[in-house]
N, C-alpha and C. Protein backbone atom coordinates (compact mmCIF):
# COMPACT_ATOMS: atom_id res chain seq x y z
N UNK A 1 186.22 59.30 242.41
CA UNK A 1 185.30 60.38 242.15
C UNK A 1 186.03 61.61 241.60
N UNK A 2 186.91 62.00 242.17
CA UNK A 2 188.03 62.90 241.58
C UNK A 2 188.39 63.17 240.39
N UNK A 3 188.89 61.92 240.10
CA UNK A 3 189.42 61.25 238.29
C UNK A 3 187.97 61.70 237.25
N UNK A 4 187.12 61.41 237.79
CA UNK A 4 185.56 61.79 236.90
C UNK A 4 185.45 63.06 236.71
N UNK A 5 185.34 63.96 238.11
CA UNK A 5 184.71 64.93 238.14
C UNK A 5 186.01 65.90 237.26
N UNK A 6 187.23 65.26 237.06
CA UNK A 6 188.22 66.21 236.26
C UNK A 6 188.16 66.05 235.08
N UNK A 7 187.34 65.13 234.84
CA UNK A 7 186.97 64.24 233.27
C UNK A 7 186.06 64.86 232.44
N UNK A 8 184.72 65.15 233.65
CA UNK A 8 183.78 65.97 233.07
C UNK A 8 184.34 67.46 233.10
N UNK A 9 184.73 67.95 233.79
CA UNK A 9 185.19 69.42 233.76
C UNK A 9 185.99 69.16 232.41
N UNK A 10 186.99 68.27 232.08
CA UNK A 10 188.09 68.67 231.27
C UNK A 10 186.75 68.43 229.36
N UNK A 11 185.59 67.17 229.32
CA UNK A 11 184.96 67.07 228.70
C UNK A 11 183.88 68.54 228.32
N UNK A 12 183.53 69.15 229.54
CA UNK A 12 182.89 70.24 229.52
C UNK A 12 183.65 71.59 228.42
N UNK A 13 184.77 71.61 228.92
CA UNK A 13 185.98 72.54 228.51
C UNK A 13 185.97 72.15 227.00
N UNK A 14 186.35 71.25 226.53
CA UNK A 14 186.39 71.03 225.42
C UNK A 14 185.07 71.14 224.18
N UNK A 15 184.49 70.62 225.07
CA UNK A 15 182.77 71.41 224.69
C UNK A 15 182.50 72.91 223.94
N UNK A 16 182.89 73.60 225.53
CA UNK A 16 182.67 74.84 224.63
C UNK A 16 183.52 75.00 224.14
N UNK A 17 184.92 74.70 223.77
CA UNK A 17 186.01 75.27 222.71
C UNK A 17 185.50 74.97 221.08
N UNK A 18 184.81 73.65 221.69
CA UNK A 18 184.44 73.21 219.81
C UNK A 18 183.32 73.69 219.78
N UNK A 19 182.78 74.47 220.73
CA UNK A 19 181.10 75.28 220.35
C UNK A 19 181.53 76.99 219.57
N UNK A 20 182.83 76.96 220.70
CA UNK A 20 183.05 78.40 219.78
C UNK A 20 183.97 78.24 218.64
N UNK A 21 184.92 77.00 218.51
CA UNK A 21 185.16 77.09 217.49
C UNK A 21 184.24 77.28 216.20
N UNK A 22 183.50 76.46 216.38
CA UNK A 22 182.00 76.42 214.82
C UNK A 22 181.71 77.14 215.45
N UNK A 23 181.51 78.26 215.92
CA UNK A 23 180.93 80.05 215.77
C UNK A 23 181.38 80.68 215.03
N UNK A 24 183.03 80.65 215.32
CA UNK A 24 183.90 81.04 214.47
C UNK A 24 183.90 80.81 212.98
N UNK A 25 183.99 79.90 213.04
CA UNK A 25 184.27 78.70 211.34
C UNK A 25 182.91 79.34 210.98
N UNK A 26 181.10 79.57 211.41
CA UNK A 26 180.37 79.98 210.99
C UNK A 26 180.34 81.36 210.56
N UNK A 27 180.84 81.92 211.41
CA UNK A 27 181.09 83.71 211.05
C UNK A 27 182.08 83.71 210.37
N UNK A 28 183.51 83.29 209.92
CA UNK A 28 184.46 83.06 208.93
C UNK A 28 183.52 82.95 207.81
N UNK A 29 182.76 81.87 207.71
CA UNK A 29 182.03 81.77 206.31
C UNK A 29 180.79 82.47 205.62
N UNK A 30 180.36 82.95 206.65
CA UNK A 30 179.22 84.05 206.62
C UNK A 30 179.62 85.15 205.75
N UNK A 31 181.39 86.09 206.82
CA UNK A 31 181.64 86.60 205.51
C UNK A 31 182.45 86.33 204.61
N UNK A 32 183.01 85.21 204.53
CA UNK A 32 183.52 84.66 202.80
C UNK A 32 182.66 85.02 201.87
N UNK A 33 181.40 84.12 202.43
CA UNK A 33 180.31 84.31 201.21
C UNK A 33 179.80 85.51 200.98
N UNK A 34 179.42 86.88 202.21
CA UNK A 34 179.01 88.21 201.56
C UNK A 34 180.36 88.51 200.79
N UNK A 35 181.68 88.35 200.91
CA UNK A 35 182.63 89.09 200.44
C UNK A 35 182.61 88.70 198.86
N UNK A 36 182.32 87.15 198.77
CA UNK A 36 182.21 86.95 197.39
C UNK A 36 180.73 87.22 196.59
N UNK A 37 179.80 87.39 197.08
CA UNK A 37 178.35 88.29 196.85
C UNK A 37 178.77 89.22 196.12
N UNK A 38 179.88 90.22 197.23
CA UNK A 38 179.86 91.71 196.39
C UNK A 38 180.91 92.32 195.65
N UNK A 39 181.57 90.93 195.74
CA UNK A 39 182.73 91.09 194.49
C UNK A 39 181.84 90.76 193.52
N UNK A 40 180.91 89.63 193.47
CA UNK A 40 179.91 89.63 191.69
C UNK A 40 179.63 90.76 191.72
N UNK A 41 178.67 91.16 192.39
CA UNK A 41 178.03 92.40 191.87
C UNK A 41 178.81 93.53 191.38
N UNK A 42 179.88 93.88 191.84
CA UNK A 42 180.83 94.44 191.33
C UNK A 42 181.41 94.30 190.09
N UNK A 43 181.12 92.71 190.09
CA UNK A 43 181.55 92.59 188.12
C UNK A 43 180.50 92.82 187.54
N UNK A 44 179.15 92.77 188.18
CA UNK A 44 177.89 92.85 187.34
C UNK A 44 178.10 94.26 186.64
N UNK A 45 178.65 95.17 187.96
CA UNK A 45 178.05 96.75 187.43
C UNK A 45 179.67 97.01 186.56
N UNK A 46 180.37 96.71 186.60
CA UNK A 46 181.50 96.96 185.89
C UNK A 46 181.21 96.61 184.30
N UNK A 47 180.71 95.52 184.13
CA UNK A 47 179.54 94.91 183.07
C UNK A 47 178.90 95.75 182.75
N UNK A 48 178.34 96.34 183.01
CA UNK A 48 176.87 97.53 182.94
C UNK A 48 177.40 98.78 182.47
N UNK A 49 178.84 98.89 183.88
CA UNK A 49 179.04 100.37 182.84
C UNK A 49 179.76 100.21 181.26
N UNK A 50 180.45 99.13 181.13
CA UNK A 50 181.10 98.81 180.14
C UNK A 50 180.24 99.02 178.87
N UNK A 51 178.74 98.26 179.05
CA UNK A 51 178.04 98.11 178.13
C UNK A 51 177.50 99.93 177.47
N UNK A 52 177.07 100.48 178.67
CA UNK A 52 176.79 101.67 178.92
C UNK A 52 177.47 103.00 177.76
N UNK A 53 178.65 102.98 178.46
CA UNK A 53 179.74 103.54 177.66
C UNK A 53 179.64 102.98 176.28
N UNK A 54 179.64 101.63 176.03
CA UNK A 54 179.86 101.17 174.49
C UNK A 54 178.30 101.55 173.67
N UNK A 55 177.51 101.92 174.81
CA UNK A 55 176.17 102.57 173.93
C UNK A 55 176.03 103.76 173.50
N UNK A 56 176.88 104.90 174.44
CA UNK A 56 177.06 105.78 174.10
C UNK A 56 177.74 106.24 173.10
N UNK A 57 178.91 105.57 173.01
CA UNK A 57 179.99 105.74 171.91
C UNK A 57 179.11 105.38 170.71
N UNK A 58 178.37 104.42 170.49
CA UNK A 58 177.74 104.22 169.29
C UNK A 58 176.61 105.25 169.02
N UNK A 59 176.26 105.74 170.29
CA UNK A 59 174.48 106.89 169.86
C UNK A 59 175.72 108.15 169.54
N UNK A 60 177.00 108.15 170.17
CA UNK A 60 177.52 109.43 169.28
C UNK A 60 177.79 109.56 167.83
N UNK A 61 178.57 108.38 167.63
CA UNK A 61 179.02 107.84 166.85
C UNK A 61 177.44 108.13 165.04
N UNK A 62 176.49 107.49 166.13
CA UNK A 62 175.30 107.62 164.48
C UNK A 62 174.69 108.71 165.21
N UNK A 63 174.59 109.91 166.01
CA UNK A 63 174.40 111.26 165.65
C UNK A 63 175.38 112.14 166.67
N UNK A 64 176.10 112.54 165.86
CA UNK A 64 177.20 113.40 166.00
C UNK A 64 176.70 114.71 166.54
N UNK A 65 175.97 115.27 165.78
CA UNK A 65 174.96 116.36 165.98
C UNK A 65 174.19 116.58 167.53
N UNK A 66 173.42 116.09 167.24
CA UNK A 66 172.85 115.76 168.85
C UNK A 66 173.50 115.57 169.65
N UNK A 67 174.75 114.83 169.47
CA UNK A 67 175.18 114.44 170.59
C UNK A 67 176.52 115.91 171.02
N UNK A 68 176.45 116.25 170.04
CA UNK A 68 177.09 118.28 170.30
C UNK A 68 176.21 118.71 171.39
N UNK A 69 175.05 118.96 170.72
CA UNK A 69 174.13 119.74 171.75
C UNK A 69 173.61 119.32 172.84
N UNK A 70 173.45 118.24 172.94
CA UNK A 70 173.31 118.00 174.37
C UNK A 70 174.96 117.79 175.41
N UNK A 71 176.24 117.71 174.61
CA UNK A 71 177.42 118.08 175.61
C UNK A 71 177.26 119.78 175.89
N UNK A 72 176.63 120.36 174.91
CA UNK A 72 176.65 122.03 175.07
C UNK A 72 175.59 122.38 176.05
N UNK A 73 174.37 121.50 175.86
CA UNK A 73 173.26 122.28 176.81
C UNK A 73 174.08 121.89 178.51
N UNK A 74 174.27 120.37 178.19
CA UNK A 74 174.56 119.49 180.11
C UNK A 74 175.88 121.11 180.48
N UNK A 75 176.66 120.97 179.75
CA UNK A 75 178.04 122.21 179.96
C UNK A 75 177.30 123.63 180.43
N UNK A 76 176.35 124.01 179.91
CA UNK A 76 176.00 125.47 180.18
C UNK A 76 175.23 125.23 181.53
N UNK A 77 174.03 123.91 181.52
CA UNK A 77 173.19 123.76 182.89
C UNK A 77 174.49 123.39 183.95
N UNK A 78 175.35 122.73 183.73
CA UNK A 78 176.48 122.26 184.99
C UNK A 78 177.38 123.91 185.23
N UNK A 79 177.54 125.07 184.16
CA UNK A 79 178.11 126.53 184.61
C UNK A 79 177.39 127.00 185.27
N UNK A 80 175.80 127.03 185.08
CA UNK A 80 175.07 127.76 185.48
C UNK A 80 175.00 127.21 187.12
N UNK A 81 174.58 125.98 187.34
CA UNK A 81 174.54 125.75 188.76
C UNK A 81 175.59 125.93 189.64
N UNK A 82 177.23 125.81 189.20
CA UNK A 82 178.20 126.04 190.08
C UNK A 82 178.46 127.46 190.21
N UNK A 83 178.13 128.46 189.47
CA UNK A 83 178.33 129.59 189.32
C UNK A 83 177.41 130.41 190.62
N UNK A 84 176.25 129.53 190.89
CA UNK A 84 175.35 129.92 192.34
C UNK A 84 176.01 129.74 192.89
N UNK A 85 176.61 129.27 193.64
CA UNK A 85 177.78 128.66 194.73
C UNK A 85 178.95 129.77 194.99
């Protein structure tokens, strides 16, 4: 009876080690996968600004003009607000 009851205790034991192991191994992979989620998205928007910037350069690029006056107006509205401060 002895030999058993150390059998099941030692079967029990091992039980929960491999219950928390796959907890572990589940939460390990839980965040693998957010970590690699928000590394894409991170290339998404890196993507975005890239594109962004290369739109701008071109709306300067075909009006030069405009694109003066609105660096002059954003410059005078961005003096004017820090200058409250």
């Amino acid at each position: 009876m002895e030999a058993t009851d150390k059998a099941n205790t030692v079967d029990d034991t091992v039980d929960r080690l491999r219950s928390g192991a796959h907890s572990t191994v589940d939460k390990l992979a839980n965040a693998t996968t957010q970590a690699a989620e928000a590394l894409g998205q991170n290339e998404q928007l890196k993507n975005v600004e890239q594109q962004f910037v290369e739109d701008c350069r071109g709306y300067i690029h075909k009006n030069p003009v405009a694109s003066l006056g609105i660096a002059v107006g954003a410059g005078f509205l961005l003096s004017r607000l820090m200058s409250r401060r």
